[in-house]
Protein backbone atom coordinates (compact mmCIF):
# COMPACT_ATOMS: atom_id res chain seq x y z
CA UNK A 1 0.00 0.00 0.00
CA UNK A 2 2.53 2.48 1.06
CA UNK A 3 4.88 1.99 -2.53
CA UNK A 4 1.45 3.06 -4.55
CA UNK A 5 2.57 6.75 -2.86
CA UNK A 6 5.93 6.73 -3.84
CA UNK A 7 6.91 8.42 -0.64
CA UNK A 8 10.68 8.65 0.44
CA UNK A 9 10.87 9.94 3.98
CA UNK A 10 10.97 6.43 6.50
CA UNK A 11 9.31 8.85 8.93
CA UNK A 12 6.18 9.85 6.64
CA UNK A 13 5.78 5.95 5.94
CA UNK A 14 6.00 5.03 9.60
CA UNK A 15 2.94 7.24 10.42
CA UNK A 16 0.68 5.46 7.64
CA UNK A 17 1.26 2.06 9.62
CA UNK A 18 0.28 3.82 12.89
CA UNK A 19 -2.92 5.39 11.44
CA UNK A 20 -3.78 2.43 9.27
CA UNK A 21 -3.46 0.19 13.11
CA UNK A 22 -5.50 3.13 14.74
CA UNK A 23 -8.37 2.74 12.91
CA UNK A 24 -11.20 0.57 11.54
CA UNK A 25 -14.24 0.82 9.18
CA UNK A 26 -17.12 1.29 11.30
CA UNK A 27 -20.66 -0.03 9.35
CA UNK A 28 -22.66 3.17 8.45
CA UNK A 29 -22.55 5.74 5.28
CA UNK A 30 -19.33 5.88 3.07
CA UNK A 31 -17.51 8.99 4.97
CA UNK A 32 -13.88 10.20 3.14
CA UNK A 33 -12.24 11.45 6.27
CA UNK A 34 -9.50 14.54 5.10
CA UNK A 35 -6.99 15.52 7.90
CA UNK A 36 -4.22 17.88 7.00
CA UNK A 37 -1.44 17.89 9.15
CA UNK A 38 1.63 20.13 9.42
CA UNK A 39 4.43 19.17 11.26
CA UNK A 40 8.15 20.99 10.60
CA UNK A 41 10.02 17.94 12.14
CA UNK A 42 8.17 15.61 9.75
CA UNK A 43 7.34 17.47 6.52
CA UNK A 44 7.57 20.60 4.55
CA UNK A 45 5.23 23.16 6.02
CA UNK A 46 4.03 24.74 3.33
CA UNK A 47 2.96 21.00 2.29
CA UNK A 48 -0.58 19.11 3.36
CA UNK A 49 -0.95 15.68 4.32
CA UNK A 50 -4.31 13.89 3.01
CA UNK A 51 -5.79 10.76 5.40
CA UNK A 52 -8.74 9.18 3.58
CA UNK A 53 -11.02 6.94 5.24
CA UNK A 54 -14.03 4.89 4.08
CA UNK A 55 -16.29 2.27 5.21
CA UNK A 56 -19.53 1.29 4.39
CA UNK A 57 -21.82 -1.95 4.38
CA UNK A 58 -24.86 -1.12 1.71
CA UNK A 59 -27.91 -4.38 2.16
CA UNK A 60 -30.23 -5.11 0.12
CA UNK A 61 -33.17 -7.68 0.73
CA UNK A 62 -35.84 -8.02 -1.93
CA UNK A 63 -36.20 -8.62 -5.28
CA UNK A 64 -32.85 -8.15 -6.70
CA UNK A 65 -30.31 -8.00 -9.82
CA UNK A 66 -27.80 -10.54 -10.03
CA UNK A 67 -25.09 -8.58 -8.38
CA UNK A 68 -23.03 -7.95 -5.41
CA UNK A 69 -23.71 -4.88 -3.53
CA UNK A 70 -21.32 -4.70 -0.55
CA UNK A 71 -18.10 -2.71 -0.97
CA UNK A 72 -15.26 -4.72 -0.79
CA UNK A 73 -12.45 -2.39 -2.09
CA UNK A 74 -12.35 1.47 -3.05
CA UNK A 75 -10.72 3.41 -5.65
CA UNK A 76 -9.77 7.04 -4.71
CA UNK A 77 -8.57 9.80 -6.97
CA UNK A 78 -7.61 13.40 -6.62
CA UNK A 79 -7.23 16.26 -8.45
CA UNK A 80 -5.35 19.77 -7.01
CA UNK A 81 -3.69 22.81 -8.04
CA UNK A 82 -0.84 22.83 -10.79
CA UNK A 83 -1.45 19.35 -11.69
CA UNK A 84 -1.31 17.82 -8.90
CA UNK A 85 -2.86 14.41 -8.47
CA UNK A 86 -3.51 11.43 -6.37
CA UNK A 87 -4.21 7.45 -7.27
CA UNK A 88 -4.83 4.95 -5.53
CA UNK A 89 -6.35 1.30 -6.38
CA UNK A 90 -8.35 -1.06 -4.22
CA UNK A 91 -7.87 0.30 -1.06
CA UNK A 92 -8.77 -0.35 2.52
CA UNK A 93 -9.18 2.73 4.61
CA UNK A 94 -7.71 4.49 6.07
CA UNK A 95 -5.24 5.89 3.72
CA UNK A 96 -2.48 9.08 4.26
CA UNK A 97 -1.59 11.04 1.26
CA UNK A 98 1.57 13.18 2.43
CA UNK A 99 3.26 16.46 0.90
CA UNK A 100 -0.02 18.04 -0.96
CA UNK A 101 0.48 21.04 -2.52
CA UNK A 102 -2.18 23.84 -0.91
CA UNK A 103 -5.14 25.00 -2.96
CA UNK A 104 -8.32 23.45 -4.11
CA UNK A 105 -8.52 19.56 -4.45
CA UNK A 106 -11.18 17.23 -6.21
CA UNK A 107 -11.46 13.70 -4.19
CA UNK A 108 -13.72 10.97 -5.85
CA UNK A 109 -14.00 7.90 -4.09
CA UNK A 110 -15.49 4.46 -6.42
CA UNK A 111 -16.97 1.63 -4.23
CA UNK A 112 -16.26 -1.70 -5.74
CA UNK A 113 -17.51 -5.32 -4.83
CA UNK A 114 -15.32 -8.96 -4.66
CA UNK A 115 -15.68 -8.97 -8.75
CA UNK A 116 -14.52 -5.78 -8.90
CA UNK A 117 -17.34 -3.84 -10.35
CA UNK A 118 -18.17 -0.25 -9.31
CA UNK A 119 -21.57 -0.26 -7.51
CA UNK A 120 -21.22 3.44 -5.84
CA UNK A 121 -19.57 6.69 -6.68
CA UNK A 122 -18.79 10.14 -4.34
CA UNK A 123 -17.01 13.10 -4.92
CA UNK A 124 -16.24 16.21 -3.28
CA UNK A 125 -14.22 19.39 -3.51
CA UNK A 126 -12.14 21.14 -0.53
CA UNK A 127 -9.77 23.67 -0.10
CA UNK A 128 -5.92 22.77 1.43
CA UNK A 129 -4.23 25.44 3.70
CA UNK A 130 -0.96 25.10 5.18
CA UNK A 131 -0.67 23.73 8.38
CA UNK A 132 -4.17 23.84 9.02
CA UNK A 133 -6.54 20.57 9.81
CA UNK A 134 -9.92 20.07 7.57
CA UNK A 135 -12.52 17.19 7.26
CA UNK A 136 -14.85 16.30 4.28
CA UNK A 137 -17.17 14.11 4.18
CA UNK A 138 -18.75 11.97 1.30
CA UNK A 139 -21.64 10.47 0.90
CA UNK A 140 -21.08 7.40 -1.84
CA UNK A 141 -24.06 6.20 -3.01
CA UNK A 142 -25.54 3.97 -5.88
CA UNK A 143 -24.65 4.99 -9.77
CA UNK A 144 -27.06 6.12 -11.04
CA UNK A 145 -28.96 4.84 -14.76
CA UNK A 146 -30.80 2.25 -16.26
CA UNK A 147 -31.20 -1.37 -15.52
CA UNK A 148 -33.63 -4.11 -16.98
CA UNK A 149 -36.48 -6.39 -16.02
CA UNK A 150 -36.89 -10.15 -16.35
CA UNK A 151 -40.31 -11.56 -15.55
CA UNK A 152 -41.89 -14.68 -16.13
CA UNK A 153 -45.37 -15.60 -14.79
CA UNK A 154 -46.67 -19.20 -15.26
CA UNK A 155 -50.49 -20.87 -14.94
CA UNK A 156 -52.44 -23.81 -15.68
CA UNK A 157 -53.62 -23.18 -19.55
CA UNK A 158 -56.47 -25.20 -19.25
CA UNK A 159 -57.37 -22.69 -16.01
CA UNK A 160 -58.19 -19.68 -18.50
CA UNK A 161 -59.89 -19.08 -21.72
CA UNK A 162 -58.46 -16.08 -22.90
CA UNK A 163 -55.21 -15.14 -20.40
CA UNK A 164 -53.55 -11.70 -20.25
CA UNK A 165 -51.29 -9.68 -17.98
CA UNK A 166 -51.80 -6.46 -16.41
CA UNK A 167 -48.53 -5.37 -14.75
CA UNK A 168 -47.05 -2.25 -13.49
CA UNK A 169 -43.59 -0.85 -11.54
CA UNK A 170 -44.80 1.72 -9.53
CA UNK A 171 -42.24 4.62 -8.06
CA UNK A 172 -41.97 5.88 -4.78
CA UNK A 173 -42.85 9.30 -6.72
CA UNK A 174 -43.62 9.78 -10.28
CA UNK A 175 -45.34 8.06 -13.07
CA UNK A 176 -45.86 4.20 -13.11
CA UNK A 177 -44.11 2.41 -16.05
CA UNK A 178 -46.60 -0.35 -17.95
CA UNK A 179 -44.70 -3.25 -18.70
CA UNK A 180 -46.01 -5.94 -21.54
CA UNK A 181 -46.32 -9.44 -21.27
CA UNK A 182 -46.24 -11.97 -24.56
CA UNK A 183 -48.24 -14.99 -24.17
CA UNK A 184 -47.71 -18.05 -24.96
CA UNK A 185 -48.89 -21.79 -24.38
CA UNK A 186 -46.04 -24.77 -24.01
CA UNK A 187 -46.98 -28.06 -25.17
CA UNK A 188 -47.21 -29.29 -21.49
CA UNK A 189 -50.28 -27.15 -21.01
CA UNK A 190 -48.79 -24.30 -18.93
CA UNK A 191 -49.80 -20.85 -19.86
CA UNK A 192 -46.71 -18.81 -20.13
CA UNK A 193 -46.25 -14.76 -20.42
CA UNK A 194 -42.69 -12.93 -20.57
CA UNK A 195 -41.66 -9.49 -19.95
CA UNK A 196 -37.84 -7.88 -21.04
CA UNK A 197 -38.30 -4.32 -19.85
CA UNK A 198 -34.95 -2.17 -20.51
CA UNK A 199 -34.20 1.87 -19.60
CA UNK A 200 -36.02 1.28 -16.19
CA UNK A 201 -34.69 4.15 -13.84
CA UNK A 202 -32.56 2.56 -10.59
CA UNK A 203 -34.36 2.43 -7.75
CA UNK A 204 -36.80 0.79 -5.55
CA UNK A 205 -40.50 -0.16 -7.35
CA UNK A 206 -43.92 -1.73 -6.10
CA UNK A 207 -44.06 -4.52 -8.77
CA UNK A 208 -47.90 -4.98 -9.11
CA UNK A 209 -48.88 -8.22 -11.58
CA UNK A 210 -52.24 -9.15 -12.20
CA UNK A 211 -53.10 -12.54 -14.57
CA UNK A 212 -56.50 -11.78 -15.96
CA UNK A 213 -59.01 -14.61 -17.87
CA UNK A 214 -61.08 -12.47 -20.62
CA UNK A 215 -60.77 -9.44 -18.76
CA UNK A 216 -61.62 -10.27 -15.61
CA UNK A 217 -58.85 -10.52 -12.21
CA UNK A 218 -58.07 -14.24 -11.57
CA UNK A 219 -54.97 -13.62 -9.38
CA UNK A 220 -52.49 -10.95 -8.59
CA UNK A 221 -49.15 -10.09 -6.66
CA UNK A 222 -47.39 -7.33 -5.20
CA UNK A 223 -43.28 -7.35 -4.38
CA UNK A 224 -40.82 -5.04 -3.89
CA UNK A 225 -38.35 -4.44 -6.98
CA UNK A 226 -34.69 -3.58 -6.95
CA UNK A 227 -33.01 -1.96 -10.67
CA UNK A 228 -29.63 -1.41 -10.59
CA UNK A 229 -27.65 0.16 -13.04
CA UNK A 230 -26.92 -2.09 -16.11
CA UNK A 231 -28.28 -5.31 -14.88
CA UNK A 232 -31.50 -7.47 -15.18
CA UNK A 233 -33.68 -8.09 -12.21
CA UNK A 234 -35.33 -11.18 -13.02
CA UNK A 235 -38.56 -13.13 -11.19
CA UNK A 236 -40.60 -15.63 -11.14
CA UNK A 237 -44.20 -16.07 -10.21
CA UNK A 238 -46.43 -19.14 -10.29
CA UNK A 239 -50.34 -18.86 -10.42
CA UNK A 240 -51.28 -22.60 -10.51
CA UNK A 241 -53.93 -21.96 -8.24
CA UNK A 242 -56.37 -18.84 -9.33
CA UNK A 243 -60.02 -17.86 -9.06
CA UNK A 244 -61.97 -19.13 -11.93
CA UNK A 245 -65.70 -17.88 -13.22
CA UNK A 246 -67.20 -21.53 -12.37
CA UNK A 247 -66.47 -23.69 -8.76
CA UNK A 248 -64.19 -23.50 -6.05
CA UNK A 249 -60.49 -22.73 -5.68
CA UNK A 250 -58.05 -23.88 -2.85
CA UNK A 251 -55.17 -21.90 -2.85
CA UNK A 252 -51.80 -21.80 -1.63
CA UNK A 253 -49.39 -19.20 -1.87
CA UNK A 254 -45.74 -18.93 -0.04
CA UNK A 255 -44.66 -15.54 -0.64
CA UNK A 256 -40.97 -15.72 -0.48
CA UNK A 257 -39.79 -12.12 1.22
CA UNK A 258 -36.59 -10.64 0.52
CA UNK A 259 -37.18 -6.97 1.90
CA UNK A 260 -34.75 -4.05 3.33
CA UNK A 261 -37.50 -3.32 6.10
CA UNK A 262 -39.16 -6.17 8.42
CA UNK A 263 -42.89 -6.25 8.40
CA UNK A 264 -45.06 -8.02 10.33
CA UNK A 265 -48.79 -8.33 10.49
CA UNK A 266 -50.94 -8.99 13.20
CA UNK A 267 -54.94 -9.37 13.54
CA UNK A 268 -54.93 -12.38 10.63
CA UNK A 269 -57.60 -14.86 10.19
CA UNK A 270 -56.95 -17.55 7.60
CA UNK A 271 -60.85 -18.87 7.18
CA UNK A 272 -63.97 -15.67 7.46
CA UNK A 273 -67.71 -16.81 7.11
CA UNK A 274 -69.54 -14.85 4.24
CA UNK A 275 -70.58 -11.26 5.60
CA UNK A 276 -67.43 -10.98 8.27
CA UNK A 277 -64.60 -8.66 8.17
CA UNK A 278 -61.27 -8.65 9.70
CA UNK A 279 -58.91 -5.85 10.57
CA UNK A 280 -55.24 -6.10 9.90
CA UNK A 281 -52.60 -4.04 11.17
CA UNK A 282 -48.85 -3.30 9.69
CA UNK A 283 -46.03 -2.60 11.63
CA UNK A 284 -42.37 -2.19 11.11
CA UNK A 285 -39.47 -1.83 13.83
CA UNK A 286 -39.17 0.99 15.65
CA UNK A 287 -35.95 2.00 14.17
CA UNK A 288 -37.39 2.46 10.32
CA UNK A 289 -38.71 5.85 10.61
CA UNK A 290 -42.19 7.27 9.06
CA UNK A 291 -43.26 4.76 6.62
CA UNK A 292 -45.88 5.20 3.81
CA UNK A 293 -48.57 1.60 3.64
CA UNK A 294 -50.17 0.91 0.80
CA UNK A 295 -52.61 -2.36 0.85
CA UNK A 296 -53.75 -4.78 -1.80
CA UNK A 297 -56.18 -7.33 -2.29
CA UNK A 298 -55.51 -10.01 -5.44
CA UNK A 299 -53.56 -6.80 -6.62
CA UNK A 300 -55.75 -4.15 -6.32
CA UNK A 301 -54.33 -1.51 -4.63
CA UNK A 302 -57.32 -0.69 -2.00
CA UNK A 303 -56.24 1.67 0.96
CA UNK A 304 -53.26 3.53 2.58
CA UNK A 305 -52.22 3.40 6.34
CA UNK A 306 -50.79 1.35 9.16
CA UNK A 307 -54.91 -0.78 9.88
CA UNK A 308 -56.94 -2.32 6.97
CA UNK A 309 -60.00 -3.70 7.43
CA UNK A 310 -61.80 -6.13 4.46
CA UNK A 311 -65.10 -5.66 3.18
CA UNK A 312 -68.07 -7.80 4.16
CA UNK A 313 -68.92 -8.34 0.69
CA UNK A 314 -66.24 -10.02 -0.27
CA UNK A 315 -67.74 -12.78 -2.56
CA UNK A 316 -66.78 -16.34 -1.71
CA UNK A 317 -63.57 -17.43 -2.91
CA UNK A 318 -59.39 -17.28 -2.59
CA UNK A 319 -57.89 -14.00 -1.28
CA UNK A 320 -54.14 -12.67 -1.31
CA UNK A 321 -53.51 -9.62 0.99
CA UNK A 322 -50.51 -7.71 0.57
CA UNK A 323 -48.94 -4.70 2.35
CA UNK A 324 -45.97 -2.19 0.93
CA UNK A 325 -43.87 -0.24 3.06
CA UNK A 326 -41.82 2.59 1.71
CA UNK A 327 -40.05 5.06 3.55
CA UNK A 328 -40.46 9.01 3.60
CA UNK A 329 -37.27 9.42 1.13
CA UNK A 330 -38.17 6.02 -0.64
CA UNK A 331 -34.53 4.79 -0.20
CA UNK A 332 -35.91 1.74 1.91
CA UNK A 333 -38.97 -0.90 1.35
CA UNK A 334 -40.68 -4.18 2.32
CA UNK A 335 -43.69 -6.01 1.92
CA UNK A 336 -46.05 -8.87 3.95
CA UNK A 337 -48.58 -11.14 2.71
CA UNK A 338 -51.51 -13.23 3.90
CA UNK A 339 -54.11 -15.23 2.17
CA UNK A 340 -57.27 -16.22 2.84
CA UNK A 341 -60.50 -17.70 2.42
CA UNK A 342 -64.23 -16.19 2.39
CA UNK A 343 -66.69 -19.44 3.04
CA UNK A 344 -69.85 -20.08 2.25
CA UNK A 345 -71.39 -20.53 5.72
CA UNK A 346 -74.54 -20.08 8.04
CA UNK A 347 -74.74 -16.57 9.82
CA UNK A 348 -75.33 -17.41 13.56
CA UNK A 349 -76.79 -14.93 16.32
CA UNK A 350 -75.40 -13.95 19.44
CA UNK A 351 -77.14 -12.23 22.56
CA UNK A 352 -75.41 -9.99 25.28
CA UNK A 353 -76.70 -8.73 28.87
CA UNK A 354 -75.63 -6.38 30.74
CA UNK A 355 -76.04 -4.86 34.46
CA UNK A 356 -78.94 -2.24 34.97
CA UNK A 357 -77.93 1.59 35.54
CA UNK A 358 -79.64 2.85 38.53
CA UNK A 359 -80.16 7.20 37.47
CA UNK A 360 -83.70 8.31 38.04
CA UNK A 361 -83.26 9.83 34.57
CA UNK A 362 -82.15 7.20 32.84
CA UNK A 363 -83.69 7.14 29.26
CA UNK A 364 -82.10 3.79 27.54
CA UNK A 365 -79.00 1.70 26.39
CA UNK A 366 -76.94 1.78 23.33
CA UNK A 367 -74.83 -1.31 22.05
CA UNK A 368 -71.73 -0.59 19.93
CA UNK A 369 -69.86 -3.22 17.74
CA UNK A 370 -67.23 -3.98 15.61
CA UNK A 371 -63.76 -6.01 14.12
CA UNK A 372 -61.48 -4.01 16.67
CA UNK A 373 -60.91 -2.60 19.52
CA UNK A 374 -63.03 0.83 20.48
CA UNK A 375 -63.48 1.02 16.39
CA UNK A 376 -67.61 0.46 16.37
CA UNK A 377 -68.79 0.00 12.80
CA UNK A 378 -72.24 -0.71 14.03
CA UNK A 379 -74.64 0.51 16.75
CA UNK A 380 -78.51 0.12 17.63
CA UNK A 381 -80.69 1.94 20.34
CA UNK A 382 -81.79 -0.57 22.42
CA UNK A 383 -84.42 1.08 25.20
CA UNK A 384 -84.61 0.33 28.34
CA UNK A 385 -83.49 -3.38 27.81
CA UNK A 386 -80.41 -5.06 29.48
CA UNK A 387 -80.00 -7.40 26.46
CA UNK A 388 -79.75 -7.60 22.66
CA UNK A 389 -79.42 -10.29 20.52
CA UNK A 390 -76.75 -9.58 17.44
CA UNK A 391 -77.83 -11.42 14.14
CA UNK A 392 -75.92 -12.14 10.91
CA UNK A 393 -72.44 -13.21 12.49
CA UNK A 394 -69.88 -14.63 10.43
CA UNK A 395 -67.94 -17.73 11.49
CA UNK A 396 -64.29 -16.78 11.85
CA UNK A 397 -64.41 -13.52 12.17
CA UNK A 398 -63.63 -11.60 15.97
CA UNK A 399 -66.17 -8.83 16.93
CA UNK A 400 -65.71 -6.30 19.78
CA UNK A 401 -68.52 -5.37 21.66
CA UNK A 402 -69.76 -1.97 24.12
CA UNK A 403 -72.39 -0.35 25.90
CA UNK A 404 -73.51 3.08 26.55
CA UNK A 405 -76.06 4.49 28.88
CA UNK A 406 -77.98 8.10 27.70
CA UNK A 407 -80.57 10.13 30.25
CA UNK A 408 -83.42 12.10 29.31
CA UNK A 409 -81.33 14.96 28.40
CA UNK A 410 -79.54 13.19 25.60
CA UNK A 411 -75.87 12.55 27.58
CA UNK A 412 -74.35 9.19 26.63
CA UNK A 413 -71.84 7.68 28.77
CA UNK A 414 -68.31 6.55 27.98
CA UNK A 415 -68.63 3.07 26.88
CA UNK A 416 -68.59 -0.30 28.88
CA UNK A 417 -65.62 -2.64 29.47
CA UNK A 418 -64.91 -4.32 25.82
CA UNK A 419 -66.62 -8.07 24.80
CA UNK A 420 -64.27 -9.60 22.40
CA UNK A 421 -65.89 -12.97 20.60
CA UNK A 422 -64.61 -15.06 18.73
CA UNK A 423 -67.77 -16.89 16.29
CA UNK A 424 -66.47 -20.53 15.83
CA UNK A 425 -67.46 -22.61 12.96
CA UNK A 426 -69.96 -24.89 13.18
C-alpha cells in the first residue's frame, strides 16, 4: 500500500502504519475522512498531508439484480492545483496522502464489490491550507442509470380461456411504467407470459402483476423491486392456483420475502364466514422511521395506512392480501402477505346482557360493535333493555362489543368494558 505513494521519507511511511493500526471501518454511510497535518520535524510546512477513510456496508433484501452490492475495495482519486494528483487502487481505509500542494482539491471515491465492479460513486471538492486541519465528508451512493427487467409468470392453460397480464412498476414518486407481457402456451399445457423491460430508472419499485381470464382478475401479486444500473432483475411467479368464473379454488401461496424493512402483520384470520370482516394491522421496527402503507387485495391496490379492514362483501372465494412499506425518502422498502378464504357458511346470532344503571333519569341503552378494539362500525338503540341479541355473524371472524347508557337529556356515557368474541365454525 505504502509503494502506490511513492513516498521517500521512513518517517512519513512510519505514520501510515500507525494510522492504518489506529483505525477501523465502522458499518454506516461511506464517509472520506481529510486531515491535513503540518508538522516541521516531519514534513515541509508549506505541504498538506491527506488521510482518507471509508467504510460502508450497503444491504439489500428483496427482489434483486444478479449482483453484489457490498463494498469490498475502493478506488480514490484526486485532483489539485498545478497538476497535482492522487491514485490509488483497491484500497482499505484508512489511507495518508503526504506532501499536498495547498489550494483546491477534487477527491472521488469508487466503491467496488469482490468482482470488482463499481456499484457506488462520491465526490467532493475542498480547499488545502498550510498547516491547518480540515474534514470532508462523502456520501457514496448507488450509480445512477438504467437497468432491466426479467419476468416470467406461469399458470395452468387449461385454467383460463383467454389469459392476459396487467402489470405495473410503480415509483416511490412519479409516473408508473406499464410493462407488456407476450403470451404463450407450451406443449405441457402451462400458460406462459414474458416481460424484457430495458431503460427502467434505478431504484426501488412496487411490482404490481395481475393474470387476468377475458378481462376479468383471476390472481395478482405485489413485491418489492430492486433496478440497478446495467443489470436485469429477473422473477418468477407461479399462479397454478387462481379464481376461476365456475367452482371453487383452494389456494396456496408462499410468498418468499426478501425486503430491506421487516414487516409483520398482526390481527390475521386464515378462514372468514360470508358477511365478516377482519382488521389487519402493519407494523415495522421501531428504528425504520415514518413509513408510507399501501394495501392490496388479489392486486388491487385498496387503501393507505398502518390498519386495513376487508369488506363484508367479499364474494366467496381465494384472497391474497398484501402490504408495501416505503419510507419518507423512498430509499428503503418491504412487503407482507396473507391469504385467505371467504366461506360459504350459516350466519349465527349472538345475545349480550348487561347490568342495569340505577339514574332516576335514565332514558335507555346503546350497544356498539365492531372487528377491533373501540373502532364500532355498528350501533342500535336498544331502550330500556339489558340485552340484545346480534344477528348475521360470520364464522371466523372476531367482533368487539360496548355499551352506553344516555338520560333524558340526551348525555351518553363513555362506553362499557370491551366483549371480544370469537364466532367458531360450526
Amino acid at each position: 500500500m505504502i509503494s502506490k505513494h511513492n513516498l521517500e521519507k521512513p518517517r512519513t511511511k512510519k505514520i501510515i502504519n500507525l494510522i492504518a493500526s489506529r483505525f477501523s471501518p465502522i458499518v454506516s454511510l461511506i464517509i472520506l475522512i481529510l486531515i491535513f497535518v503540518s508538522c516541521a520535524t516531519m514534513m515541509d510546512e508549506n505541504k498538506a498531508t491527506l488521510i482518507l477513510n471509508v467504510s460502508s456496508s450497503f444491504q439489500a433484501k428483496t427482489l434483486l439484480p444478479d449482483i453484489d452490492m457490498e463494498p469490498a475495495a475502493y478506488d480514490l482519486a484526486g485532483n489539485g492545483p498545478n497538476g497535482g494528483n492522487f491514485s490509488l487502487i483497491d484500497e482499505q481505509t484508512p489511507v495518508m496522502v503526504p506532501l499536498l500542494d495547498p489550494g483546491e482539491w477534487i477527491v472521488t471515491v469508487s466503491a467496488k464489490n469482490v468482482d470488482g465492479t463499481v456499484i457506488a460513486r462520491g465526490e467532493q471538492t475542498t480547499t488545502l491550507y498550510p498547516g491547518e486541519t480540515q474534514t470532508l465528508n462523502i456520501t457514496v451512493s448507488p450509480i445512477e442509470g438504467y437497468g432491466a427487467v426479467d419476468l416470467t409468470v406461469y399458470w395452468s392453460a387449461t385454467d383460463t380461456i383467454v389469459p392476459s397480464i396487467e402489470a405495473q412498476l410503480i415509483p416511490h414518486t412519479g409516473t408508473p411504467i406499464d410493462l407488456d407481457f407476450i403470451i404463450e402456451e407450451e406443449e405441457t399445457g402451462t400458460g406462459t407470459g414474458t416481460c424484457t423491460s430495458t431503460e427502467i430508472p434505478t431504484g426501488y419499485y412496487t411490482l404490481v402483476i395481475q393474470l387476468l381470464d377475458n378481462g376479468l382478475l383471476t390472481m395478482g401479486a405485489v413485491e418489492v423491486i430492486r433496478v440497478v444500473k446495467d443489470y436485469t432483475t429477473s422473477g418468477v411467479f407461479e399462479f397454478y392456483d387462481i379464481n376461476q368464473t365456475e367452482g371453487d379454488i383452494a389456494i396456496n401461496i408462499t410468498p418468499e420475502m426478501n425486503d430491506p424493512i421487516e414487516m409483520t402483520m398482526s390481527g390475521l384470520v386464515a378462514e372468514i364466514g360470508s358477511g365478516g370482516a377482519m382488521t389487519v394491522e402493519a407494523s415495522v421496527p421501531p428504528d425504520t422511521g415514518n413509513v408510507v402503507y399501501v394495501w392490496y387485495i388479489n392486486g388491487e391496490s385498496k387503501a393507505t395506512g398502518s390498519s386495513y379492514t376487508t369488506r363484508m362483501d367479499l364474494p366467496v372465494g381465494i384472497y391474497r392480501l398484501d402490504v408495501v412499506a416505503f419510507t419518507s425518502d423512498g430509499k428503503r422498502a418491504g412487503s407482507a402477505t396473507h391469504t385467505f378464504r371467504i366461506l360459504d357458511v350459516e350466519l349465527v346470532e349472538l345475545t349480550l346482557t348487561w347490568d342495569p344503571n340505577t339514574e332516576p333519569d335514565l332514558a335507555g341503552y346503546k350497544l356498539y360493535w365492531g372487528f377491533s378494539s373501540r373502532d364500532y362500525v355498528f350501533s342500535v338503540d336498544v331502550g330500556n333493555q339489558t340485552s340484545y341479541t346480534v344477528t348475521d355473524l360470520a364464522p371466523g371472524a372476531t367482533y368487539y362489543f360496548a355499551v352506553t347508557a344516555y338520560n333524558t337529556s340526551g348525555l351518553e356515557s363513555d362506553y362499557s368494558n370491551e366483549v371480544v368474541y370469537t364466532v367458531p365454525f360450526a
